[in-house]
PDB file of N, CA and C in Angstrom:
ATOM      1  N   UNK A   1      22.039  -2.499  -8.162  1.00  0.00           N
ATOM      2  CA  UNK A   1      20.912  -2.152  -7.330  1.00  0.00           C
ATOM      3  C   UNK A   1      20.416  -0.761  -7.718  1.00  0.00           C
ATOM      4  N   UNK A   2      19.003  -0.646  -7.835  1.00  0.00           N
ATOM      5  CA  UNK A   2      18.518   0.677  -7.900  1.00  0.00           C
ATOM      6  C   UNK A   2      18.185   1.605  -7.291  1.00  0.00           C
ATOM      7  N   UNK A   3      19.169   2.360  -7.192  1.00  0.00           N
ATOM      8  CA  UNK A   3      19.132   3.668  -5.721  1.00  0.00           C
ATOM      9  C   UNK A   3      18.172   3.826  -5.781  1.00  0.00           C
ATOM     10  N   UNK A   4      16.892   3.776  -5.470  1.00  0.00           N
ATOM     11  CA  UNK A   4      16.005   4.274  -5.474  1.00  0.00           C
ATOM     12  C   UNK A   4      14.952   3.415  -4.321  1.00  0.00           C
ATOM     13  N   UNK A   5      14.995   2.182  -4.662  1.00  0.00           N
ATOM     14  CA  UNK A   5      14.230   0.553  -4.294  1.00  0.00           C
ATOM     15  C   UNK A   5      14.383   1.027  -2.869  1.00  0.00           C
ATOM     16  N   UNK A   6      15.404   1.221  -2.234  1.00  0.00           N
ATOM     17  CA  UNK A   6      14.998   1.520  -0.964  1.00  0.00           C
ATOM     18  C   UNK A   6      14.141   2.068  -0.161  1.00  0.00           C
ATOM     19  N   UNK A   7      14.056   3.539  -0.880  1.00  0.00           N
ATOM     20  CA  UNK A   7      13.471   4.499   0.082  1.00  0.00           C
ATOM     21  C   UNK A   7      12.118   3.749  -0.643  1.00  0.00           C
ATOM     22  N   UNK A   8      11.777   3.173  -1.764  1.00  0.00           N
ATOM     23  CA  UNK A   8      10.523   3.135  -2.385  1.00  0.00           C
ATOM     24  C   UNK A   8       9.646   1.774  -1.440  1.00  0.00           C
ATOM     25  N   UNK A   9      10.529   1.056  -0.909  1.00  0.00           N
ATOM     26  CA  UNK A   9      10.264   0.028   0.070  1.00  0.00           C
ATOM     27  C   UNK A   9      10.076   0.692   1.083  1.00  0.00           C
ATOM     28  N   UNK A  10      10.722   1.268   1.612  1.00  0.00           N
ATOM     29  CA  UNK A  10      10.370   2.044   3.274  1.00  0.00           C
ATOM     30  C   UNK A  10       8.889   2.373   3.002  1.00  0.00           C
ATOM     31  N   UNK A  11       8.890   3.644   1.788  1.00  0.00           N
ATOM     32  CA  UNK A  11       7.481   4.538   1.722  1.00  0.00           C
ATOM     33  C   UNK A  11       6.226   2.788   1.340  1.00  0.00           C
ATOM     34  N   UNK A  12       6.869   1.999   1.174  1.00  0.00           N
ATOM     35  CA  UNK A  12       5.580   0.574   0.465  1.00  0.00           C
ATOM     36  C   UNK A  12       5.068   0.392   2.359  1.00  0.00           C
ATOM     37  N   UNK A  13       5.901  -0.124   2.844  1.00  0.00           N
ATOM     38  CA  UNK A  13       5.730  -0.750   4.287  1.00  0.00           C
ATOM     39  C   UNK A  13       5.361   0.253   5.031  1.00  0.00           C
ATOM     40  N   UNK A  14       5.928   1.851   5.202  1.00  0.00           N
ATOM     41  CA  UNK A  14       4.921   2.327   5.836  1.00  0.00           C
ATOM     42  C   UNK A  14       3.274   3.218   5.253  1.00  0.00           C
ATOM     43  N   UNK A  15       3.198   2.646   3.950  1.00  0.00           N
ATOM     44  CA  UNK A  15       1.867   2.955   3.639  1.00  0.00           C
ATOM     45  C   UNK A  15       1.194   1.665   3.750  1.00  0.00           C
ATOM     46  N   UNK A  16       1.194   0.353   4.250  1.00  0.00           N
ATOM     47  CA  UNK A  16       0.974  -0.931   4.505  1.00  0.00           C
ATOM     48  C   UNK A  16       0.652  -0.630   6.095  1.00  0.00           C
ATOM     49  N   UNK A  17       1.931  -0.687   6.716  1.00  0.00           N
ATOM     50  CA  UNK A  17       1.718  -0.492   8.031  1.00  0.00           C
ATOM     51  C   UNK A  17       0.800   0.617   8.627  1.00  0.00           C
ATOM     52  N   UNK A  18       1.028   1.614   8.059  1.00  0.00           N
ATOM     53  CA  UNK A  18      -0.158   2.786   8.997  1.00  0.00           C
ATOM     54  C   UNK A  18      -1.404   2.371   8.475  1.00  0.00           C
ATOM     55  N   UNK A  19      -1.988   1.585   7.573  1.00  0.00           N
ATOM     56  CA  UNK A  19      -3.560   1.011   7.670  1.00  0.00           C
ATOM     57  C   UNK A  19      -3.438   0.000   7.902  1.00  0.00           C
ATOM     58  N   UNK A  20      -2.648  -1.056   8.942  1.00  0.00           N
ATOM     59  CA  UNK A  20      -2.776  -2.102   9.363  1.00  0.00           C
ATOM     60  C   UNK A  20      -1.636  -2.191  10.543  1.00  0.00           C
ATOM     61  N   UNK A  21      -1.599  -1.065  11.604  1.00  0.00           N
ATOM     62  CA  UNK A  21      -0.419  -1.244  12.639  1.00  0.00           C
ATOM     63  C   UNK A  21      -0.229  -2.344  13.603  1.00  0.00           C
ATOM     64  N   UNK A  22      -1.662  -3.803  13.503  1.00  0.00           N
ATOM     65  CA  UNK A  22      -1.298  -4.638  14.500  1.00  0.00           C
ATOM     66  C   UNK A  22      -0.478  -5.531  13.635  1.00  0.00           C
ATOM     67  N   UNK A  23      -0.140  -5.662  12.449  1.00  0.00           N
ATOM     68  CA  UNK A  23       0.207  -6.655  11.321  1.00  0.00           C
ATOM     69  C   UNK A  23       1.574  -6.108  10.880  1.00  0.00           C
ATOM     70  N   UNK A  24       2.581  -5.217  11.767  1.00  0.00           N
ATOM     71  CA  UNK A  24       3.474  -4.941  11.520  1.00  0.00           C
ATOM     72  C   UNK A  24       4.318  -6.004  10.940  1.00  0.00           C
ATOM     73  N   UNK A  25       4.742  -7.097  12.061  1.00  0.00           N
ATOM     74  CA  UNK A  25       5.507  -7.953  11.868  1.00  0.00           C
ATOM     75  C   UNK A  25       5.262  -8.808  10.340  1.00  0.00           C
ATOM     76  N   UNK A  26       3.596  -8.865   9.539  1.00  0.00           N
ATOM     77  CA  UNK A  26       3.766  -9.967   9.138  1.00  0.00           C
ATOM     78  C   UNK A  26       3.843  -9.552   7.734  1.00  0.00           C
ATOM     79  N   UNK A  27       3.822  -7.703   7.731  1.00  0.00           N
ATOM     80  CA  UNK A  27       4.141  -7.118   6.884  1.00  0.00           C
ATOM     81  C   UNK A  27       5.367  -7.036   6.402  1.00  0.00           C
ATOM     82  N   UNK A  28       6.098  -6.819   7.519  1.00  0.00           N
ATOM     83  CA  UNK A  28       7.557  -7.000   6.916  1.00  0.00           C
ATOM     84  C   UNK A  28       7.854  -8.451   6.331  1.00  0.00           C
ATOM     85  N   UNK A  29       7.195  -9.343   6.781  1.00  0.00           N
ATOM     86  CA  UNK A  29       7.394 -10.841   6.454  1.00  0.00           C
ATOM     87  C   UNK A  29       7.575 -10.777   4.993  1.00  0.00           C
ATOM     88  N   UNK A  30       6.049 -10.147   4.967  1.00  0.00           N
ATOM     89  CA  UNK A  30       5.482 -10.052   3.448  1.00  0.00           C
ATOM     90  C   UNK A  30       6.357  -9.793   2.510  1.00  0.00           C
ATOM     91  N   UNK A  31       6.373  -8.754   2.724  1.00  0.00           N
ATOM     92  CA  UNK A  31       7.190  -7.712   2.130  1.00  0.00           C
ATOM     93  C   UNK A  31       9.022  -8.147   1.610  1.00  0.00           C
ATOM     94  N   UNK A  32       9.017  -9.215   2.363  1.00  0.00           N
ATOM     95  CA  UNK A  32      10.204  -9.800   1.680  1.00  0.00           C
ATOM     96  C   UNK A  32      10.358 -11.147   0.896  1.00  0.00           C
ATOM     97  N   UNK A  33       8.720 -11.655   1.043  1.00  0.00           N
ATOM     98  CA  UNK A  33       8.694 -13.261   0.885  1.00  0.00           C
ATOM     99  C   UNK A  33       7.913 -12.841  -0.377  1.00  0.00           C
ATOM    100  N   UNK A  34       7.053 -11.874  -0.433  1.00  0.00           N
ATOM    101  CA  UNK A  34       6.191 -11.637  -1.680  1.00  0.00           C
ATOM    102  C   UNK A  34       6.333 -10.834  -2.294  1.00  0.00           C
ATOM    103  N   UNK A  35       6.528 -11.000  -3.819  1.00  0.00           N
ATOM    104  CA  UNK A  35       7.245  -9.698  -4.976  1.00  0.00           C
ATOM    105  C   UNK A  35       5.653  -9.409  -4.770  1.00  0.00           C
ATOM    106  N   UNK A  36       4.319 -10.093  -5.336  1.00  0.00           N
ATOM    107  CA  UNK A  36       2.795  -9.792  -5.121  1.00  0.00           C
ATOM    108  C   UNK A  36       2.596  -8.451  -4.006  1.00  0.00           C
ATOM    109  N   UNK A  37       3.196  -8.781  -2.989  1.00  0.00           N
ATOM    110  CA  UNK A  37       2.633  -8.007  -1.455  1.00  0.00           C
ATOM    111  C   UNK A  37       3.089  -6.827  -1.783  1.00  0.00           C
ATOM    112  N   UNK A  38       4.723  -6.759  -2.166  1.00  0.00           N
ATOM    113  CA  UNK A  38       5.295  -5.572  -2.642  1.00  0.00           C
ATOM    114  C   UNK A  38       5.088  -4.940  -3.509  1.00  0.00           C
ATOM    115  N   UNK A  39       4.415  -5.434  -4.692  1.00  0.00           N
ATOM    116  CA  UNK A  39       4.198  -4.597  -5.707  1.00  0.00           C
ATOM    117  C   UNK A  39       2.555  -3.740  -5.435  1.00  0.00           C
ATOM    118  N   UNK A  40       1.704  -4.369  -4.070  1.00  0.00           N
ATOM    119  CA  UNK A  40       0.901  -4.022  -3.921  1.00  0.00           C
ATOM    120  C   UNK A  40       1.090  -2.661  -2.976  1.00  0.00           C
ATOM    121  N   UNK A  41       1.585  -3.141  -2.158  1.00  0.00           N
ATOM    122  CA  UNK A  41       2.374  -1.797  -1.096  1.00  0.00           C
ATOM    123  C   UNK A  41       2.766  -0.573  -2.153  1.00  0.00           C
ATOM    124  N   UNK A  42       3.512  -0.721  -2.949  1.00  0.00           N
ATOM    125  CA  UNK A  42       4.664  -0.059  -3.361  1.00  0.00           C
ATOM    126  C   UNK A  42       3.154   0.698  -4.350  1.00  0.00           C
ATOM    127  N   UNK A  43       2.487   0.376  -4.866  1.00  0.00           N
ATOM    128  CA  UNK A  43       1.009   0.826  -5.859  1.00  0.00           C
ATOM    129  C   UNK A  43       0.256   1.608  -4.810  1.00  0.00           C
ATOM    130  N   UNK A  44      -0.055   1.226  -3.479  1.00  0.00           N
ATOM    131  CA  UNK A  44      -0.770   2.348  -2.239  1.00  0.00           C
ATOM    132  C   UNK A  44      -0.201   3.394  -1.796  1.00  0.00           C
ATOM    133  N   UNK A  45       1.379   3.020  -2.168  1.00  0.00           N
ATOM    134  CA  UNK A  45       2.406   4.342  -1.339  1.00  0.00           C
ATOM    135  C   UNK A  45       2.303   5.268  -2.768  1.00  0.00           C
ATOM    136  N   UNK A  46       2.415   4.988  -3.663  1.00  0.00           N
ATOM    137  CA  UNK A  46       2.358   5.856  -4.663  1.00  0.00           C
ATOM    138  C   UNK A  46       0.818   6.554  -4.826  1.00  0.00           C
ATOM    139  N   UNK A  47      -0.359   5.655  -4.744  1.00  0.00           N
ATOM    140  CA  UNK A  47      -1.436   6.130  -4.907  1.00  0.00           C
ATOM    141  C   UNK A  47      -1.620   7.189  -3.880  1.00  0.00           C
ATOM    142  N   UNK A  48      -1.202   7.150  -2.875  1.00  0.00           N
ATOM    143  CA  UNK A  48      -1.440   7.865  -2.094  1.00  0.00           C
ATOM    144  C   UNK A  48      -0.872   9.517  -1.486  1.00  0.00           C
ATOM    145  N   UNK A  49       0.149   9.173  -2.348  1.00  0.00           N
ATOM    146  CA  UNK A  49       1.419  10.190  -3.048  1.00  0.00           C
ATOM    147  C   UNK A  49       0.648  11.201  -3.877  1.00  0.00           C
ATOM    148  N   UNK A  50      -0.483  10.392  -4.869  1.00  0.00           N
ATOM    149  CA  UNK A  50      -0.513  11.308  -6.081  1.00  0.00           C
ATOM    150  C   UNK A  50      -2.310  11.847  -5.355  1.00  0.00           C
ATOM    151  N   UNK A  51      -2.780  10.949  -4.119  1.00  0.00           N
ATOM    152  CA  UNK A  51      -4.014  11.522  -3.906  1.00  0.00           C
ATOM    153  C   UNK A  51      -3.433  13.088  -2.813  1.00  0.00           C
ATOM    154  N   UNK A  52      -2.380  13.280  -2.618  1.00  0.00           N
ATOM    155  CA  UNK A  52      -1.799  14.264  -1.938  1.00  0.00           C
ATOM    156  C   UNK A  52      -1.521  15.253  -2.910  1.00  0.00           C
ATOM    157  N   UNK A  53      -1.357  14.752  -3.984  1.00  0.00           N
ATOM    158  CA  UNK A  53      -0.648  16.378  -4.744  1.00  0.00           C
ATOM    159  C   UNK A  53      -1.800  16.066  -5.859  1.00  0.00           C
ATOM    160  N   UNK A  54      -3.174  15.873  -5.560  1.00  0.00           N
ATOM    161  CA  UNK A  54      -4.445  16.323  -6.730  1.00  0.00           C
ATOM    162  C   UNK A  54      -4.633  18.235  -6.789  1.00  0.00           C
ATOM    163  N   UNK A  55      -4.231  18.717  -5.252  1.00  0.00           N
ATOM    164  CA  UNK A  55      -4.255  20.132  -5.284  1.00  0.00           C
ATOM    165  C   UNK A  55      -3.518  20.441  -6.799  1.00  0.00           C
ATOM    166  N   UNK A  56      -2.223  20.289  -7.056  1.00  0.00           N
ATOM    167  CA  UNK A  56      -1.648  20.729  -8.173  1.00  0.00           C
ATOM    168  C   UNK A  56      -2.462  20.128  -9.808  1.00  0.00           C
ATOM    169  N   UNK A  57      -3.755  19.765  -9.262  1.00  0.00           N
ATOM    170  CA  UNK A  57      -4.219  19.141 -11.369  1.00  0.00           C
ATOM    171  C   UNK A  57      -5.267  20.346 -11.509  1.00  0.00           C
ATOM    172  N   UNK A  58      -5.201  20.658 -12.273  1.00  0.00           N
ATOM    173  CA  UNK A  58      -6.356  21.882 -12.755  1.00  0.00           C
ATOM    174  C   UNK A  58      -8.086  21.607 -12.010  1.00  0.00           C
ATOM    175  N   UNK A  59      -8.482  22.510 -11.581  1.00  0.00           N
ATOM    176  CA  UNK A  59      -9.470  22.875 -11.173  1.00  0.00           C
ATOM    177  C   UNK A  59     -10.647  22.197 -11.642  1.00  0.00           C
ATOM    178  N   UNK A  60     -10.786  21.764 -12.474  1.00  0.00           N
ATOM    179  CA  UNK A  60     -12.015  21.149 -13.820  1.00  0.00           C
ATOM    180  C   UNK A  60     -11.794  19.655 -13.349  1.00  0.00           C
ATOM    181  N   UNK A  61     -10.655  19.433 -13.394  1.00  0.00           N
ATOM    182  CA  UNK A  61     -10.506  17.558 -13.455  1.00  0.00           C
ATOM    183  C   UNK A  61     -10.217  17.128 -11.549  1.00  0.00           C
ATOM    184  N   UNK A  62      -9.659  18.026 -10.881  1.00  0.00           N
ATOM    185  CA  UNK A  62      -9.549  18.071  -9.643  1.00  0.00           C
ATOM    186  C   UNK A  62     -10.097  16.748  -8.316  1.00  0.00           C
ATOM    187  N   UNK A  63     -11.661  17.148  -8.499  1.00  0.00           N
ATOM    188  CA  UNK A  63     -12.248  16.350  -7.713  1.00  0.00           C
ATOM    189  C   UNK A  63     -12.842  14.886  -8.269  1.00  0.00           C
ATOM    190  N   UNK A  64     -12.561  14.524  -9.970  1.00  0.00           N
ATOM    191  CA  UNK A  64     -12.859  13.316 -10.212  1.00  0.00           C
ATOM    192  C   UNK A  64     -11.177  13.027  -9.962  1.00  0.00           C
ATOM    193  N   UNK A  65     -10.213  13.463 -10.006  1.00  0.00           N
ATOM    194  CA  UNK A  65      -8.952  12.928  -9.594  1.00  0.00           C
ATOM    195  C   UNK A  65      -8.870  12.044  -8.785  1.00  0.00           C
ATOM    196  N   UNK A  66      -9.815  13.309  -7.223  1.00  0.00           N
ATOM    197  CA  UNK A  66      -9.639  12.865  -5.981  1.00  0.00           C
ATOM    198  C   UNK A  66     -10.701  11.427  -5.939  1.00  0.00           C
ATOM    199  N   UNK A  67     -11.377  11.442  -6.663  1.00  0.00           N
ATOM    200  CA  UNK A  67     -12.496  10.249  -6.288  1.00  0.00           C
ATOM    201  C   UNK A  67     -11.545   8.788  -6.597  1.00  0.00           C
ATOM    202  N   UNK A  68     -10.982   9.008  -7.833  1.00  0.00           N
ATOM    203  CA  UNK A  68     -10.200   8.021  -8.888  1.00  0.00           C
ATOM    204  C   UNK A  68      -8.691   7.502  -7.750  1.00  0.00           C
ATOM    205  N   UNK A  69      -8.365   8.321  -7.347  1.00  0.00           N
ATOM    206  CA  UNK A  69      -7.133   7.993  -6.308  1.00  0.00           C
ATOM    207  C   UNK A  69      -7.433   7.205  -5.272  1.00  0.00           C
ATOM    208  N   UNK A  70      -8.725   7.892  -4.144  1.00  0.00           N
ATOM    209  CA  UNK A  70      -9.159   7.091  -3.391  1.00  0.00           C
ATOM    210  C   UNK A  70      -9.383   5.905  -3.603  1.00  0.00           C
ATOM    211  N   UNK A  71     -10.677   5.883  -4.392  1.00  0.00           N
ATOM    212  CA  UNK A  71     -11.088   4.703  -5.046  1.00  0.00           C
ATOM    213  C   UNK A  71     -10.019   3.451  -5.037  1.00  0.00           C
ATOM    214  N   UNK A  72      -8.515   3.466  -5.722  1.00  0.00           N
ATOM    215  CA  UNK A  72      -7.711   2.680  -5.820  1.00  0.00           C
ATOM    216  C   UNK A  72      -7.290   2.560  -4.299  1.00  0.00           C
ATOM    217  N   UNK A  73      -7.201   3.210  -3.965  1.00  0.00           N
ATOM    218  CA  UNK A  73      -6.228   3.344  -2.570  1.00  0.00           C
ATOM    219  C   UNK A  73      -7.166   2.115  -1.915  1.00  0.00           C
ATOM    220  N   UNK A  74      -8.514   2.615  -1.882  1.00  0.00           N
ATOM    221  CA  UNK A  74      -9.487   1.348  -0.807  1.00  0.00           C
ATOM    222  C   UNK A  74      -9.188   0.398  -1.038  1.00  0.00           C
ATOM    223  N   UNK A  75      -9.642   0.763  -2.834  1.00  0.00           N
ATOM    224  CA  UNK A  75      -9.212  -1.159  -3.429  1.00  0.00           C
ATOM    225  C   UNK A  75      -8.007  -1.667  -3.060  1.00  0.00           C
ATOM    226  N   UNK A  76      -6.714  -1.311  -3.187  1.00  0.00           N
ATOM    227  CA  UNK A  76      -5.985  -2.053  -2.692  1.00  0.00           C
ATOM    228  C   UNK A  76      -5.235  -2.019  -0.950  1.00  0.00           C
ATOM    229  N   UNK A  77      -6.107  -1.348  -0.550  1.00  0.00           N
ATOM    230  CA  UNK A  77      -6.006  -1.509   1.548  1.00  0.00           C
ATOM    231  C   UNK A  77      -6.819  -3.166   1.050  1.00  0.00           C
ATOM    232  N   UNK A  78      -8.071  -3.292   0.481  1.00  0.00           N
ATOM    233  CA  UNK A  78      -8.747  -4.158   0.658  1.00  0.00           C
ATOM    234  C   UNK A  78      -8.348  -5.427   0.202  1.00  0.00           C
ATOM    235  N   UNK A  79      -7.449  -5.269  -1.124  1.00  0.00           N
ATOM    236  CA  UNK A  79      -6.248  -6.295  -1.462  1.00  0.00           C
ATOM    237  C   UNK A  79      -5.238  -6.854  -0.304  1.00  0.00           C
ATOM    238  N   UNK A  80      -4.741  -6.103   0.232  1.00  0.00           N
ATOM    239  CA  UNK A  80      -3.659  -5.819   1.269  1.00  0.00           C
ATOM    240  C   UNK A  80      -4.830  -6.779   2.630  1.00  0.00           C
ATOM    241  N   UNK A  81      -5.840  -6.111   2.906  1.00  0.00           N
ATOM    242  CA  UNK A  81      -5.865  -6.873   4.064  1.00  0.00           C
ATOM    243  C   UNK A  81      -6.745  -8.558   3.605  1.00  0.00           C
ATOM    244  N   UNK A  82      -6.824  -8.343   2.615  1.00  0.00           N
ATOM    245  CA  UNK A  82      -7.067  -9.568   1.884  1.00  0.00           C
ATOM    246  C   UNK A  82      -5.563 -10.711   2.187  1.00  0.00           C
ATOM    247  N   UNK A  83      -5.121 -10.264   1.670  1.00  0.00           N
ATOM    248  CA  UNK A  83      -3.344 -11.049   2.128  1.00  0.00           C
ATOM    249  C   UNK A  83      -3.268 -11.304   3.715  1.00  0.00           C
ATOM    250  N   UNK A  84      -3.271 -10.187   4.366  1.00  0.00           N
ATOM    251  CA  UNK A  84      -2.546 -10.432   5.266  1.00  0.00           C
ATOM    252  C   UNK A  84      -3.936 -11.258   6.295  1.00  0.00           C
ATOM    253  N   UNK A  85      -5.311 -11.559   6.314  1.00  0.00           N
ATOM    254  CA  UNK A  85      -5.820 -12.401   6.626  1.00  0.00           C
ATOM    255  C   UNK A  85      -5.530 -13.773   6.327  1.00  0.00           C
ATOM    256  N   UNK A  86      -5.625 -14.005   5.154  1.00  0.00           N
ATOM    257  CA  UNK A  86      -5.429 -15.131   4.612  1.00  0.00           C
ATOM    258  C   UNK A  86      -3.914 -15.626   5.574  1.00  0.00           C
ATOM    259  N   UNK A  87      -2.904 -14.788   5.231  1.00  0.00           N
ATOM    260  CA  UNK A  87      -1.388 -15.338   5.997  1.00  0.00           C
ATOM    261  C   UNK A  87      -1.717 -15.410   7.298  1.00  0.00           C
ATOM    262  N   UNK A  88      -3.028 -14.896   8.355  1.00  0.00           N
ATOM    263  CA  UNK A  88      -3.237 -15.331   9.685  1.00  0.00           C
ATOM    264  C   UNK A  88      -3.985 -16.436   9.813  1.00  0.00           C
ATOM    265  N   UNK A  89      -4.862 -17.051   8.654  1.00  0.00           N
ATOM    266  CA  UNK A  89      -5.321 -17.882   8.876  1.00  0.00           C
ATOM    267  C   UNK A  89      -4.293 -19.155   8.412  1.00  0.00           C
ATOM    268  N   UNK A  90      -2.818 -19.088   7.979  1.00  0.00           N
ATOM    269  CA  UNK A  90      -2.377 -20.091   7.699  1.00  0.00           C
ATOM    270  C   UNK A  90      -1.375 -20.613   8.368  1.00  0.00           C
ATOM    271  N   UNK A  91      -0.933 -19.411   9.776  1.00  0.00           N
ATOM    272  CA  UNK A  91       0.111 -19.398  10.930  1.00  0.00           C
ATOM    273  C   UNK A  91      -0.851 -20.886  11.541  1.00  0.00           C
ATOM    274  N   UNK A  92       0.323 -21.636  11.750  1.00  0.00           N
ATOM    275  CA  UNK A  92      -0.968 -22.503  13.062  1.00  0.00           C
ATOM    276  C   UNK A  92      -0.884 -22.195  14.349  1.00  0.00           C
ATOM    277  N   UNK A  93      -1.720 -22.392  15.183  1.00  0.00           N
ATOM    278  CA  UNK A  93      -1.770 -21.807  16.525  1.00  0.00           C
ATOM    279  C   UNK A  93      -1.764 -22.444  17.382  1.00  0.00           C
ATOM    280  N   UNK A  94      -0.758 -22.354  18.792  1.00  0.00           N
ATOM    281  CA  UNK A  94      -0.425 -22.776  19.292  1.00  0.00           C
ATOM    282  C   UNK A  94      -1.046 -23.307  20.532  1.00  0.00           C
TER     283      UNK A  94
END
């Protein structure tokens, strides 16, 4: 096992969960049923990692950094709630 996978799962689910806190539960679902869901989580927690430390890139490249980080970050919230619609529309209801 890779010491690491853990904490890198915690930081996936709660960068999943804090832009989607009513979908807790179906995140964690996700998150264990789908290598897809996870590798998407685990790509927002990092993106979002590196849109935090753009302060440290030189001054010149700085603010296309910040555009380039965001940018991904939306795209994949928008991936993400792409999934987790689709998995509400396939619960059946009672």
């Amino acid at each position: 096992m890779e010491t690491g996978k853990p904490i890198i799962r915690k930081q996936a689910f709660t960068a999943a969960a804090r832009r989607f806190p009513d979908a807790e539960f179906a995140i964690r679902k996700l998150m264990t049923d789908s290598e897809t869901f996870r590798d998407i989580c685990e790509e927002l927690a990092e993106a979002e990692w590196a849109l935090t430390s753009v302060a440290e890139t030189p001054a010149a490249l700085r603010d296309a950094r910040k555009i380039e980080w965001q940018e991904l970050i939306d795209r994949l919230a928008a991936e993400l709630a792409t999934v987790l619609q689709e998995g509400a529309r396939s619960v059946p209801k009672k």
